[in-house]
N, C-alpha and C. Protein backbone atom coordinates (compact mmCIF):
# COMPACT_ATOMS: atom_id res chain seq x y z
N UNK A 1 33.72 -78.36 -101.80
CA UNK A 1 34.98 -77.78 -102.23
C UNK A 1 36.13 -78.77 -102.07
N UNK A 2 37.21 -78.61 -103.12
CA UNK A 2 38.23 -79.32 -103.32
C UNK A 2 39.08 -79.40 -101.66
N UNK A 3 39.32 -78.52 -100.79
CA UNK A 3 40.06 -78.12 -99.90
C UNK A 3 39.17 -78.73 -98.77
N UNK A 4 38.04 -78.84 -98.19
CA UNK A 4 37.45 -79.81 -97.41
C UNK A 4 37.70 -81.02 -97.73
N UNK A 5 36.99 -81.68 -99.01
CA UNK A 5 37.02 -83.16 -99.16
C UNK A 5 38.76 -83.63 -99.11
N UNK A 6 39.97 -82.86 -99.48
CA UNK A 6 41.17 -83.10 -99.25
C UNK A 6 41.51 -83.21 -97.37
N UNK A 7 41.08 -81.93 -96.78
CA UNK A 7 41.35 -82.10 -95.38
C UNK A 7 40.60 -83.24 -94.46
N UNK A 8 39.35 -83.37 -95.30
CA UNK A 8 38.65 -84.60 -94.95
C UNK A 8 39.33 -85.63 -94.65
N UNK A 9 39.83 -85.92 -96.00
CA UNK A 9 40.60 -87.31 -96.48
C UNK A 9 42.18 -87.06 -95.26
N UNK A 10 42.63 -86.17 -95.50
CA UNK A 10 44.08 -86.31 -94.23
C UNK A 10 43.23 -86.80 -92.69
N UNK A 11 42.40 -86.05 -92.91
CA UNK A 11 42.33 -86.53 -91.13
C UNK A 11 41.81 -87.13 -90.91
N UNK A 12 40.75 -87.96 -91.77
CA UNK A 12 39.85 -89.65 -91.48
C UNK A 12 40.47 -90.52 -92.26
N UNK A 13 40.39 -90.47 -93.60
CA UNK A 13 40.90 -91.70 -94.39
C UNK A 13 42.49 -91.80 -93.93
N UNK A 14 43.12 -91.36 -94.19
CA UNK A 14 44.70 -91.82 -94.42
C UNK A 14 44.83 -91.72 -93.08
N UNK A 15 44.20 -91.36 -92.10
CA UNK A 15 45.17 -91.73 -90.32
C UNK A 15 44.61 -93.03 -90.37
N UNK A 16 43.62 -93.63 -90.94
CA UNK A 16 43.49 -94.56 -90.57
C UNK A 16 44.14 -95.80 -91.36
N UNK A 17 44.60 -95.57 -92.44
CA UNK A 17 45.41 -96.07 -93.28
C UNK A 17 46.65 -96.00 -92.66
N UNK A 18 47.66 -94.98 -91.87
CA UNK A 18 48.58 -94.69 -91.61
C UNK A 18 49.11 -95.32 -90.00
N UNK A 19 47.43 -95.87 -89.49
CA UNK A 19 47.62 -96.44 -88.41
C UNK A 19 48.93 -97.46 -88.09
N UNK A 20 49.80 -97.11 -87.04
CA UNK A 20 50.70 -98.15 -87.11
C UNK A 20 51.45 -98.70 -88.22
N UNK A 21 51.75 -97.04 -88.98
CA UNK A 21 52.65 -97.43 -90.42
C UNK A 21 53.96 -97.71 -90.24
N UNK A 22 54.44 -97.33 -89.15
CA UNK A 22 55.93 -97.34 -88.91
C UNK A 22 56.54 -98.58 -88.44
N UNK A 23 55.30 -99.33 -88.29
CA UNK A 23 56.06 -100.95 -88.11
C UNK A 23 55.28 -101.39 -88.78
N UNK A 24 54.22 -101.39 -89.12
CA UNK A 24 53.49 -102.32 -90.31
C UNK A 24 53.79 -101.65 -91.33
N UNK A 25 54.43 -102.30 -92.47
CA UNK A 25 54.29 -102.07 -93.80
C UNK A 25 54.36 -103.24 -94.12
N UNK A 26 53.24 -103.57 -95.58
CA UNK A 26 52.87 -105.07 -96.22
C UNK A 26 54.01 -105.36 -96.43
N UNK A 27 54.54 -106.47 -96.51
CA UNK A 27 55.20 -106.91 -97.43
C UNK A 27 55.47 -108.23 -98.69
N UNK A 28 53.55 -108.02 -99.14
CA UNK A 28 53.52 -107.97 -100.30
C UNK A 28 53.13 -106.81 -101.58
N UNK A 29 53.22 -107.16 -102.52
CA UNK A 29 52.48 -106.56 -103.45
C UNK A 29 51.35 -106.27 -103.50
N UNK A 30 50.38 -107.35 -103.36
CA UNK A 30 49.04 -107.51 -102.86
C UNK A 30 48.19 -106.83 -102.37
N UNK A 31 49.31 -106.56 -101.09
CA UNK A 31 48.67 -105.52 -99.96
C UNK A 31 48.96 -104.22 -100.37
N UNK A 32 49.98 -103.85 -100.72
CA UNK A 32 50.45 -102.64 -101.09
C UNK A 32 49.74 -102.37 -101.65
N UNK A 33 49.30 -103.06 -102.93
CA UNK A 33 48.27 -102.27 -103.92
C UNK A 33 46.90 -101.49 -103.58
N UNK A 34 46.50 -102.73 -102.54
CA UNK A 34 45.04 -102.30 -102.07
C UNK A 34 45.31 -101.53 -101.17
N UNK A 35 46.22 -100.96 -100.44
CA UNK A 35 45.92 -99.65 -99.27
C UNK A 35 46.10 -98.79 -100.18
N UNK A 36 47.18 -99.18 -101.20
CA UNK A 36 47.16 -97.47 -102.70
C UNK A 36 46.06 -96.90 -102.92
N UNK A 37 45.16 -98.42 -103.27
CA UNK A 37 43.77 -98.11 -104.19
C UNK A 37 43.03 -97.44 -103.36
N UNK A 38 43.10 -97.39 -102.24
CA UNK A 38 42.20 -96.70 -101.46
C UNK A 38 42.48 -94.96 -101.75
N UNK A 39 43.88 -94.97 -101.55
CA UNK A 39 43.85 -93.54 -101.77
C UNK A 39 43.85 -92.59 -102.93
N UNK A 40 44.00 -93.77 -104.42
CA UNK A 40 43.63 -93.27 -105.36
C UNK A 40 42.15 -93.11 -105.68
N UNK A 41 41.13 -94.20 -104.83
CA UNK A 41 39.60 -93.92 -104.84
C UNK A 41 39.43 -92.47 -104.14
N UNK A 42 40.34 -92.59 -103.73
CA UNK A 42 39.83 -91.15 -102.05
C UNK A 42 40.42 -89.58 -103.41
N UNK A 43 41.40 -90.03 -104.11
CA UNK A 43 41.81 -88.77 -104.85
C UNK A 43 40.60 -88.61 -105.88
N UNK A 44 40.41 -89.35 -106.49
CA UNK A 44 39.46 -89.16 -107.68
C UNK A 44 37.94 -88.62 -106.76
N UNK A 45 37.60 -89.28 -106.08
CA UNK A 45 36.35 -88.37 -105.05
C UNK A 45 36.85 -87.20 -104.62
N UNK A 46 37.66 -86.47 -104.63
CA UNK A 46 38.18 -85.49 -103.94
C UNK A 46 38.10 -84.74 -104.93
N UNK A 47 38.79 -84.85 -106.17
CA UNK A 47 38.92 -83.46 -107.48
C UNK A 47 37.57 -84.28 -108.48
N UNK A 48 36.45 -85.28 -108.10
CA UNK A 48 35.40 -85.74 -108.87
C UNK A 48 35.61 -85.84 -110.30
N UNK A 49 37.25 -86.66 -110.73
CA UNK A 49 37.36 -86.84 -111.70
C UNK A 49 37.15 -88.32 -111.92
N UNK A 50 36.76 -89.31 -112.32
CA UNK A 50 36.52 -90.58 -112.18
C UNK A 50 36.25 -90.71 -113.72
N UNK A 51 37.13 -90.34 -114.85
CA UNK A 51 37.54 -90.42 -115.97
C UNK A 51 38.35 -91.54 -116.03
N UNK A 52 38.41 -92.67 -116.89
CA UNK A 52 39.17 -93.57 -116.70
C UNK A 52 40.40 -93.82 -117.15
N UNK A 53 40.52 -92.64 -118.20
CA UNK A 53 41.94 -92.15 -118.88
C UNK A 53 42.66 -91.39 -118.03
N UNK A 54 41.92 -90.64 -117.04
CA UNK A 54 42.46 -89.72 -116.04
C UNK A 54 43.68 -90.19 -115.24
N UNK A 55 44.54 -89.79 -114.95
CA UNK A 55 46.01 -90.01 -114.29
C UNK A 55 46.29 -89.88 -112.96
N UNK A 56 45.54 -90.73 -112.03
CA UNK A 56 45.67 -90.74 -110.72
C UNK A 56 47.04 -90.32 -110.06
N UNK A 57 48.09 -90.62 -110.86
CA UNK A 57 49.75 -89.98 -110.42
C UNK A 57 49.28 -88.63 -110.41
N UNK A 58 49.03 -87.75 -111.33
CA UNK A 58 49.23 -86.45 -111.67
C UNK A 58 47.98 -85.70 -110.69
N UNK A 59 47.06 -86.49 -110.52
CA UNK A 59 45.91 -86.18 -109.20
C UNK A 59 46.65 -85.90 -108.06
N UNK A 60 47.42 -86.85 -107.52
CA UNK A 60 47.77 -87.00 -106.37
C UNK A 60 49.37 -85.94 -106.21
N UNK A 61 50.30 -85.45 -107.59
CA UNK A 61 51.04 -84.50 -107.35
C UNK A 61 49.97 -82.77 -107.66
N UNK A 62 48.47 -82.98 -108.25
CA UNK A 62 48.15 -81.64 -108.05
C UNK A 62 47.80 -81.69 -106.62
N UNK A 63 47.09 -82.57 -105.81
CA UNK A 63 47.03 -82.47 -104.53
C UNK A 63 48.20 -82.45 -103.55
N UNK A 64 49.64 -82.35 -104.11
CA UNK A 64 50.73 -82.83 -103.16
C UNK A 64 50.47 -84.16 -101.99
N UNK A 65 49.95 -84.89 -102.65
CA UNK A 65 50.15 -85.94 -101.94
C UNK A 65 50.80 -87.27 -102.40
N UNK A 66 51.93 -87.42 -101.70
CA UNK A 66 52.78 -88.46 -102.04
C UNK A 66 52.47 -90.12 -102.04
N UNK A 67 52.91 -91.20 -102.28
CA UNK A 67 52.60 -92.37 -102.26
C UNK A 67 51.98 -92.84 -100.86
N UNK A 68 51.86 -93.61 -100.54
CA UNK A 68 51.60 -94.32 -98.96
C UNK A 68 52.67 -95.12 -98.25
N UNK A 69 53.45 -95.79 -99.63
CA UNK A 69 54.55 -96.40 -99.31
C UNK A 69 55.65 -95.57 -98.71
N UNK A 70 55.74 -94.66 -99.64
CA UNK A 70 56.71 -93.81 -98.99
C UNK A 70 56.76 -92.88 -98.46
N UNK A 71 55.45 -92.55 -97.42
CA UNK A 71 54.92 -91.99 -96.12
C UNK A 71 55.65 -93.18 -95.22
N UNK A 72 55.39 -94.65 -95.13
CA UNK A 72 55.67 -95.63 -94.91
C UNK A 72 57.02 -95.51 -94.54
N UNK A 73 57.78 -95.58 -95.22
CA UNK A 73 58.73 -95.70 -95.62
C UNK A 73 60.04 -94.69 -94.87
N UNK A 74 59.26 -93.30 -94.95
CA UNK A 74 59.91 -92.35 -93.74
C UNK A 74 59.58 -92.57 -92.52
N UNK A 75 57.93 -92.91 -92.34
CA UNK A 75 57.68 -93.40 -90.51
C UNK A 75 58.50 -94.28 -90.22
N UNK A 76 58.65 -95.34 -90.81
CA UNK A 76 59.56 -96.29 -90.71
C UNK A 76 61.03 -96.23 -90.08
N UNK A 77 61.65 -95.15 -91.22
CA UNK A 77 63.24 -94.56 -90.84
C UNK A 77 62.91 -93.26 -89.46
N UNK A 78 62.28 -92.81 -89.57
CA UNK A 78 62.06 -92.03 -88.30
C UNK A 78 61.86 -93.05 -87.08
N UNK A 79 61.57 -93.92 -87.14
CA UNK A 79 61.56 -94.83 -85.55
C UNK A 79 63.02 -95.45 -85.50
N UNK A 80 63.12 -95.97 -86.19
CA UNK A 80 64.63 -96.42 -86.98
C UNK A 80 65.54 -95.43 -85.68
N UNK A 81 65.68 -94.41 -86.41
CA UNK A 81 66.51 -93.87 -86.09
C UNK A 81 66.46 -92.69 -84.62
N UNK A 82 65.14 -93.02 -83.72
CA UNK A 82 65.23 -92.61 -82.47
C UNK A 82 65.31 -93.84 -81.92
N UNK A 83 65.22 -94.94 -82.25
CA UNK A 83 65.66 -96.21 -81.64
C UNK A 83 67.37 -96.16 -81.84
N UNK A 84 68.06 -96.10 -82.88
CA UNK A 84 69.51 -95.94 -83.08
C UNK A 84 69.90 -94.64 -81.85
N UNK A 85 69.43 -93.84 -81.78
CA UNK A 85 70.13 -92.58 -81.83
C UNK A 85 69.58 -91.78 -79.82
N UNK A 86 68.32 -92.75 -80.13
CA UNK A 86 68.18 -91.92 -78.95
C UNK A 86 67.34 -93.01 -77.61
N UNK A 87 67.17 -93.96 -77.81
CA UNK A 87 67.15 -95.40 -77.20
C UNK A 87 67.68 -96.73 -76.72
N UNK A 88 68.93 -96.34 -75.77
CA UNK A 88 69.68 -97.12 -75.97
C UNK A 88 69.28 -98.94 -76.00
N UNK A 89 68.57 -99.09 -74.44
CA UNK A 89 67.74 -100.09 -74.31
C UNK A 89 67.46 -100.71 -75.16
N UNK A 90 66.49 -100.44 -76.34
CA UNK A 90 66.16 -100.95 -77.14
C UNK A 90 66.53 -101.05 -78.18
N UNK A 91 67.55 -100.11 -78.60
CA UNK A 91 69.09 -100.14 -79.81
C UNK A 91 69.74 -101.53 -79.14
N UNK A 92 70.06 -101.58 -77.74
CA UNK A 92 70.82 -103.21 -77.27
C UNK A 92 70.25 -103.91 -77.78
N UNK A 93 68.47 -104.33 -77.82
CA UNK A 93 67.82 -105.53 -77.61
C UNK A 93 67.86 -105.67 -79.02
N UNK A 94 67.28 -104.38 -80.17
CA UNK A 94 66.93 -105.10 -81.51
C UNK A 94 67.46 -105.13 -81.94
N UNK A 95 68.80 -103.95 -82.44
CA UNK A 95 69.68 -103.97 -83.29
C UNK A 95 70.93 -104.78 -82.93
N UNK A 96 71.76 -105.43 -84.32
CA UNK A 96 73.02 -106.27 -83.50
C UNK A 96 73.77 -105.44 -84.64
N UNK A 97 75.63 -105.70 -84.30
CA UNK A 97 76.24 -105.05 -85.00
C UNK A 97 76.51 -105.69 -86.18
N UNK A 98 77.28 -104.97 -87.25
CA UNK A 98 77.45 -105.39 -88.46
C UNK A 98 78.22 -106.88 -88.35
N UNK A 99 78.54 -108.07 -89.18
CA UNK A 99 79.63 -108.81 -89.23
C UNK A 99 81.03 -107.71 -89.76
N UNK A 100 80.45 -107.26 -90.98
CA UNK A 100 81.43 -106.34 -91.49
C UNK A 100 81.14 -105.33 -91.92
N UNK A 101 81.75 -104.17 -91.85
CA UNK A 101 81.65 -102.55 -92.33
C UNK A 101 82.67 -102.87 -93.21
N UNK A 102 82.32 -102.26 -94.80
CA UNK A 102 83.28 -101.84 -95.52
C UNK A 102 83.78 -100.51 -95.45
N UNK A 103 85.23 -100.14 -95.71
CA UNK A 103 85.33 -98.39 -95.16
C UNK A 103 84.99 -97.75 -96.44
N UNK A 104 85.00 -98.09 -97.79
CA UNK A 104 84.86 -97.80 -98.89
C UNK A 104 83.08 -97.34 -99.18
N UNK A 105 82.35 -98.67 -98.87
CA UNK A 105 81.14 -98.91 -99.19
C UNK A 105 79.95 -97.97 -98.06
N UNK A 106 80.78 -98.84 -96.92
CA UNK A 106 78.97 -98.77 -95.75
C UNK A 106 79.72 -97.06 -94.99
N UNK A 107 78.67 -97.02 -93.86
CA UNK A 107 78.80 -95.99 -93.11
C UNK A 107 78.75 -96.49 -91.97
N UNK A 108 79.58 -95.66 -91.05
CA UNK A 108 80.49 -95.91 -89.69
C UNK A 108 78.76 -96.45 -88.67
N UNK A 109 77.70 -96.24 -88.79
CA UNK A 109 76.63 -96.23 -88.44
C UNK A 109 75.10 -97.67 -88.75
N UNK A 110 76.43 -98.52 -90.12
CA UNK A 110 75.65 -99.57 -90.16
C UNK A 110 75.44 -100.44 -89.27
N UNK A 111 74.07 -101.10 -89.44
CA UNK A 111 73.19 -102.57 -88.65
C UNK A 111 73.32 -103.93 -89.24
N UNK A 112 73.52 -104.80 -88.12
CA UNK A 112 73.89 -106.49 -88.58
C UNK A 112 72.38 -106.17 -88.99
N UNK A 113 72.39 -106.85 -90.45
CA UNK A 113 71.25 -107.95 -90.60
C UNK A 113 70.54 -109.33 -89.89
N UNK A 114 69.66 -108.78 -88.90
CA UNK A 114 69.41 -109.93 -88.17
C UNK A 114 68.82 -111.71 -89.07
N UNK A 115 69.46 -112.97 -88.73
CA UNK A 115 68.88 -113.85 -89.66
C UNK A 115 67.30 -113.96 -89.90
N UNK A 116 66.93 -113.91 -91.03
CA UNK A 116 65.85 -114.56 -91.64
C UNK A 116 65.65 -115.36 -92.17
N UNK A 117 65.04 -116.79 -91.28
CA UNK A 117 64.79 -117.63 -91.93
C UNK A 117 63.19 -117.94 -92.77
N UNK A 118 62.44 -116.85 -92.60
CA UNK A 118 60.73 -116.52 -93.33
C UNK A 118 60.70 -115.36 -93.96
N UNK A 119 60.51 -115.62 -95.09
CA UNK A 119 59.70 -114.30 -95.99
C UNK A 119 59.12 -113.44 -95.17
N UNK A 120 58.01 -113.37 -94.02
CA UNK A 120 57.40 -113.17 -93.15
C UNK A 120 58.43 -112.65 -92.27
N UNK A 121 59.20 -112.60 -91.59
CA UNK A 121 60.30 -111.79 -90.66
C UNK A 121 61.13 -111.23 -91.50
N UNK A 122 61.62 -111.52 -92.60
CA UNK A 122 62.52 -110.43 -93.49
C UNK A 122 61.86 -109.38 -93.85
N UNK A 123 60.35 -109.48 -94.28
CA UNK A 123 59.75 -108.16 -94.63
C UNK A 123 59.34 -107.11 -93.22
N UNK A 124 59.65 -108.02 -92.26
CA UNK A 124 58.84 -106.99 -90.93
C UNK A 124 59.68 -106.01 -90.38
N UNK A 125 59.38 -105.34 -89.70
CA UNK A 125 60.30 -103.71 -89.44
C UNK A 125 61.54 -103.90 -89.15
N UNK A 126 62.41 -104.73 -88.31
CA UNK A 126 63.61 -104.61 -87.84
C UNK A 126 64.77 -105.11 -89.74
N UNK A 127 64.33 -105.98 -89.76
CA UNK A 127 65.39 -106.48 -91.24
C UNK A 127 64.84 -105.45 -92.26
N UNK A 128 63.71 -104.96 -92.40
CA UNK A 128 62.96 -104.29 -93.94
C UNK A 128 63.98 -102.78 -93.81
N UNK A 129 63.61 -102.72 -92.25
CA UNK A 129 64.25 -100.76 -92.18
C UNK A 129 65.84 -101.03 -91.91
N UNK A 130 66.18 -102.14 -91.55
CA UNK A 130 67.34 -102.05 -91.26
C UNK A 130 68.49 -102.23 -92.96
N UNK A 131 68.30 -103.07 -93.73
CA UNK A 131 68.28 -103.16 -95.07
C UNK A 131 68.39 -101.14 -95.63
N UNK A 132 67.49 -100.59 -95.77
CA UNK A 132 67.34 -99.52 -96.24
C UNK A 132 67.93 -98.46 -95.22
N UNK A 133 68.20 -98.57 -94.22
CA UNK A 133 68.98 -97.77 -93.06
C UNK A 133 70.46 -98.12 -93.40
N UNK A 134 70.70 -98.97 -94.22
CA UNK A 134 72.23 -99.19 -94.02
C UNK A 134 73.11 -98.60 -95.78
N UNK A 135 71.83 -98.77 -96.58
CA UNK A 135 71.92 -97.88 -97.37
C UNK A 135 71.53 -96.22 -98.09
N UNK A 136 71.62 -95.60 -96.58
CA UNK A 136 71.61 -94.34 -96.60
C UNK A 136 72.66 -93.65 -96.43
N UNK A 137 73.00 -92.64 -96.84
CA UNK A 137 74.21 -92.30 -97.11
C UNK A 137 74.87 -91.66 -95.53
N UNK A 138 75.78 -91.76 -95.02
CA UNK A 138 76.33 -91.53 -93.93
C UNK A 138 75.82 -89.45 -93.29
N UNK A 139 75.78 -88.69 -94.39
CA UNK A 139 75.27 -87.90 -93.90
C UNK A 139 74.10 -87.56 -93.68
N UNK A 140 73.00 -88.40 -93.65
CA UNK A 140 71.79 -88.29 -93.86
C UNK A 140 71.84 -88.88 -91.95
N UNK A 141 72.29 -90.42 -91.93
CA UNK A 141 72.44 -91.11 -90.52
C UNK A 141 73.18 -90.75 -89.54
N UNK A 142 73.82 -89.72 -90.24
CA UNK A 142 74.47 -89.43 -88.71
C UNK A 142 74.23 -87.77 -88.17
N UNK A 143 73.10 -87.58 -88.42
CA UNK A 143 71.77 -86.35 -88.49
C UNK A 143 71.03 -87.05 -86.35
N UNK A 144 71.62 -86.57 -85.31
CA UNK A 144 71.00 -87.34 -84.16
C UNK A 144 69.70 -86.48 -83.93
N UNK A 145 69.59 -85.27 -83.99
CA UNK A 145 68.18 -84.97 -84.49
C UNK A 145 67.11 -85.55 -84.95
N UNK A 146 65.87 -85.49 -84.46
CA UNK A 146 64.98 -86.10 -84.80
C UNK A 146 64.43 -85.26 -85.69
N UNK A 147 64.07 -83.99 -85.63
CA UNK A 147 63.62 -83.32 -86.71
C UNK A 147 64.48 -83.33 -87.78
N UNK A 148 65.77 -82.82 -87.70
CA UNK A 148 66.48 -82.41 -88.90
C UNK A 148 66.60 -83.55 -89.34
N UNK A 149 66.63 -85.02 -88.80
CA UNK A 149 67.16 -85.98 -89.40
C UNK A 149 65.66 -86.37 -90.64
N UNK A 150 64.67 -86.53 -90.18
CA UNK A 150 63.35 -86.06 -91.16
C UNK A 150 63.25 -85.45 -92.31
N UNK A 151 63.99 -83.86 -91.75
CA UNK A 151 64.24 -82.94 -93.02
C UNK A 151 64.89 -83.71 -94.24
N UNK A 152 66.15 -84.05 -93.30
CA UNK A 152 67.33 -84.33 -94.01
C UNK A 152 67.09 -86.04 -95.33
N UNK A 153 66.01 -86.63 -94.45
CA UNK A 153 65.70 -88.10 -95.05
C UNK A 153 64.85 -87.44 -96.24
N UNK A 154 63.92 -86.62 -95.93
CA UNK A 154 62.77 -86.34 -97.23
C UNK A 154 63.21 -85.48 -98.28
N UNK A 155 64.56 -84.80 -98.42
CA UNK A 155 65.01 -84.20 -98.94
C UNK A 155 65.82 -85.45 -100.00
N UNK A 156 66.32 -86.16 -99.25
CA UNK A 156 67.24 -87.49 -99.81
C UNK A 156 65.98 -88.20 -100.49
N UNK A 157 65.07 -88.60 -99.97
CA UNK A 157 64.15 -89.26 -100.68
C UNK A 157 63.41 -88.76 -102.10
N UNK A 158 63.38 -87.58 -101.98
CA UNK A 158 62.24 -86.84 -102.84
C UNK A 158 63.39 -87.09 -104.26
C-alpha cells in the first residue's frame, strides 16, 4: 500500500538523507541533484509509477512532500535562529554585527557577513544561512519563538 511504502520512506530513507541537514547543505549543484534523485527514485517506488513521461513534481505534491532543499533550507533557519535568539554564547562566537543596516532596506535584526575568501566557506552554514536570514522580512525574525518562528518561516516560504 501507498501509505506504508510513503511512511517507510519518512522514517528510513529521508532521515537518513536529512542527517545533519541543518548544517550540511551541498553547495553545489552536483550534489543537490543527487540527494533529489534519491527522493524522486524513492517517489516513483512509492506510487509504482516509473513512466518516463510521468511528473515526479506532481508525485511528490500528490504525496505532500516538498523538495529536500527546502526541508534544508528551514532546518537551516531554525538553528539560525535559536542560535540568534536563544544562545547567547554562541550568537557572540559565530555571528558578527552588520558593517551597515539600512533603515529603509534591512531589519533591525541583521548579520555581518562573515569574510569569504573560498567558495567552500561561503556555501557552509554560517555565510549560506546568514545571507538568507538577512533577507527575511523583519516580521518573520523577530518571531523569538521557536515554534511560531517555524510556523511563521513555512508560511513565508511556501
Amino acid at each position: 500500500p501507498v501509505f506504508l511504502k510513503l511512511l517507510l520512506y519518512k522514517t528510513h530513507v529521508r532521515s537518513k538523507l536529512e542527517y545533519a541537514s541543518s548544517i550540511w547543505d551541498p553547495g553545489t549543484d552536483l550534489l543537490t541533484t543527487a540527494v533529489e534523485a534519491i527522493q524522486n527514485r524513492s517517489v516513483r517506488y512509492i506510487l509504482t509509477n516509473y513512466h518516463r513521461s510521468a511528473s515526479v513534481t506532481s508525485m511528490k505534491t500528490l504525496l505532500n512532500l516538498p523538495n529536500l532543499s527546502s526541508r534544508r533550507e528551514l532546518s537551516r533557519l531554525c538553528l539560525f535562529h535559536k542560535i540568534y535568539h536563544h544562545n547567547s554564547s554562541l550568537h557572540q562566537k559565530l555571528l558578527t554585527p552588520p558593517s551597515y543596516v539600512s533603515p529603509r532596506v534591512d531589519h533591525q535584526h541583521k548579520i555581518g557577513l562573515p569574510v569569504c575568501k573560498t567558495t567552500t566557506f561561503y556555501n557552509s552554514f554560517i555565510p549560506k544561512t546568514t545571507i538568507t536570514w538577512n533577507h527575511l522580512p523583519s516580521s518573520v525574525v523577530s518571531v523569538t519563538d521557536a515554534i511560531m518562528f517555524k510556523r511563521c518561516l513555512t508560511n513565508f516560504l511556501s
